[in-house]
Protein backbone atom coordinates (compact mmCIF):
# COMPACT_ATOMS: atom_id res chain seq x y z
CA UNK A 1 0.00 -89.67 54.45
CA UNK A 2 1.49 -92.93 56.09
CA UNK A 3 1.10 -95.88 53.91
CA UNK A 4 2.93 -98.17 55.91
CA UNK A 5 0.16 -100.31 57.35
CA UNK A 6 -1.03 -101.07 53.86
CA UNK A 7 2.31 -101.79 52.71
CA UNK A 8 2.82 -104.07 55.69
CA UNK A 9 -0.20 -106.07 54.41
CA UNK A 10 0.75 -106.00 50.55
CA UNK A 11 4.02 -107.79 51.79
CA UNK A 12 2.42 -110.28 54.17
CA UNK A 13 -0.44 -111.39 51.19
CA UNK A 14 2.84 -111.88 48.79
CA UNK A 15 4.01 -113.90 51.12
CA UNK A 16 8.05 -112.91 51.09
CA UNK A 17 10.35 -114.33 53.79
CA UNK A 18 13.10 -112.37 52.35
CA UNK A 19 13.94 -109.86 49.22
CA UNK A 20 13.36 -106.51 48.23
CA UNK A 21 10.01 -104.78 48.12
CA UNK A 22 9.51 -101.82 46.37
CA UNK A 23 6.81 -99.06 46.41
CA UNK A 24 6.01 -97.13 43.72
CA UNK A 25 3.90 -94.10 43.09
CA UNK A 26 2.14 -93.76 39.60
CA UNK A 27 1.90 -90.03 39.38
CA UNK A 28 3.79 -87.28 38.60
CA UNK A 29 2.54 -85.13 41.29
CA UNK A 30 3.28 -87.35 44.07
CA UNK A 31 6.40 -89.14 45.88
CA UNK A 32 7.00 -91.85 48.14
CA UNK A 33 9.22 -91.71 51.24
CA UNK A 34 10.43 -93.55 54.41
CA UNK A 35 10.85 -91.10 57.25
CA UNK A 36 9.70 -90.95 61.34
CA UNK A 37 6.14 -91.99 61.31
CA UNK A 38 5.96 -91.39 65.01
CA UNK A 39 6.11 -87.57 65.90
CA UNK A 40 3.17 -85.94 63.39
CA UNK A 41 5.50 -82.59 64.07
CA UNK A 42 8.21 -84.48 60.77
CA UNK A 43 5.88 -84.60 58.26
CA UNK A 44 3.87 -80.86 58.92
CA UNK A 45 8.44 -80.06 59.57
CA UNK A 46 9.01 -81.40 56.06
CA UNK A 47 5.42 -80.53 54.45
CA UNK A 48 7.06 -76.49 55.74
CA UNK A 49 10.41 -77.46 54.20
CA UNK A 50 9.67 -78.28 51.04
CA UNK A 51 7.23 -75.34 50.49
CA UNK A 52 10.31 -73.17 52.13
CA UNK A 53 12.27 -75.06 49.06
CA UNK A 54 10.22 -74.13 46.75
CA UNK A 55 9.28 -70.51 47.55
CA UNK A 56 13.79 -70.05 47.66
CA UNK A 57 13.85 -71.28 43.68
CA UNK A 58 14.72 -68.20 41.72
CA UNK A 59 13.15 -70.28 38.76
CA UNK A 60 9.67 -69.18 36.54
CA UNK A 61 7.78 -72.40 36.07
CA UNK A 62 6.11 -72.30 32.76
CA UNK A 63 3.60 -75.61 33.39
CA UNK A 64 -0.02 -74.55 31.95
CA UNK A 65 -1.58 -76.65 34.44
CA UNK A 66 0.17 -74.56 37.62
CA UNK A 67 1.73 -77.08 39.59
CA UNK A 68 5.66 -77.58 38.36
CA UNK A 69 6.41 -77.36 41.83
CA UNK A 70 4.40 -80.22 42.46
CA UNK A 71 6.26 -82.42 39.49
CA UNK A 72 9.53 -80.43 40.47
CA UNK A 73 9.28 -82.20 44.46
CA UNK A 74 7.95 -85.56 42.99
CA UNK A 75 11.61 -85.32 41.37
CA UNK A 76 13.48 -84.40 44.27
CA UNK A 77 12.07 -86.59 46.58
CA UNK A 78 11.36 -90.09 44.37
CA UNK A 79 8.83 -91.72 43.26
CA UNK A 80 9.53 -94.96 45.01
CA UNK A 81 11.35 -96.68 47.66
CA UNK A 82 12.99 -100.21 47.88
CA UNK A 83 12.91 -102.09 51.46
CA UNK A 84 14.26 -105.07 52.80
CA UNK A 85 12.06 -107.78 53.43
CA UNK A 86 13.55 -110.19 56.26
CA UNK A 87 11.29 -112.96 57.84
CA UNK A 88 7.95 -112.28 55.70
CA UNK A 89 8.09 -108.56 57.37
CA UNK A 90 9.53 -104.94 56.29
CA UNK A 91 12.48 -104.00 58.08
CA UNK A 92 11.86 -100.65 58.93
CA UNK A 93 13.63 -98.53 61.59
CA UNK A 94 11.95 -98.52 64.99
CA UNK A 95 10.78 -94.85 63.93
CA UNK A 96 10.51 -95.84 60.57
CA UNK A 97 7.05 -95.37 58.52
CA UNK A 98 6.32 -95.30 54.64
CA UNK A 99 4.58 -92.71 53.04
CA UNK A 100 3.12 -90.87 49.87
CA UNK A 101 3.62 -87.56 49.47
CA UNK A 102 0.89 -85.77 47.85
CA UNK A 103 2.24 -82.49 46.62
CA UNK A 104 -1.16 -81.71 44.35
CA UNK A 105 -4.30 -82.64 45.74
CA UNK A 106 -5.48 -84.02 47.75
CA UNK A 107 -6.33 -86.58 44.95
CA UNK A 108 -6.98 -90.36 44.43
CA UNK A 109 -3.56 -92.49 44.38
CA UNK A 110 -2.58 -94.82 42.88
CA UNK A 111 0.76 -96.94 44.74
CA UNK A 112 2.15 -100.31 43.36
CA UNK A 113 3.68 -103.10 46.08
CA UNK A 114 5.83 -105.63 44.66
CA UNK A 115 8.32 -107.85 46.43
CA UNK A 116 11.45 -109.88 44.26
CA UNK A 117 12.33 -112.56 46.69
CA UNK A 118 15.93 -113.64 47.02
């Protein structure tokens, strides 16, 4: 799910001209990435890769709750990102877009902003 817009406000309220911001996922079950957030076809692309990823682990995931894959992808892919902040905005890519990756749920999220300026 893109993020980005809300992300794009959190760092205009802080008011930042310049720093780092980061973004920060408080689960174990889900990640946070910065990838194209203009063709829909990347995220269903990586959404098929990473259940390609895990169905190719020759591991037994002994979890009670049934979803080490889930914490097992929330390691691979981070639970946070760090961004530049230049002139009070993100500097993303012109493709660029943020977003959480759910990989149990679909559930209610919980994702921290916060900008060090410098």
């Amino acid at each position: 799910m893109s993020i980005s817009d809300e992300v794009k406000r959190a760092v205009g309220e802080m008011g930042a001209e310049d720093g780092l911001c980061l973004v920060s996922s408080t689960h174990t079950t889900a990640g946070i990435t910065v990838n194209e957030d203009f063709d829909g076809d990347v995220r269903r692309d990586l959404a098929a890769a990473s259940e390609a990823l895990i169905n190719a682990l020759d591991v037994r995931f002994e979890h009670a709750e049934g979803n080490s894959d889930s914490h097992f992808l929330t390691s691979y892919f981070g639970q946070s990102q760090t961004l530049l902040v230049r002139g009070g905005e993100l500097d993303l890519g012109r493709w660029q877009g943020i977003f959480l990756a759910e990989f149990d749920g679909p559930r209610s999220r919980t994702v921290r902003v916060s900008v060090l300026e410098g």
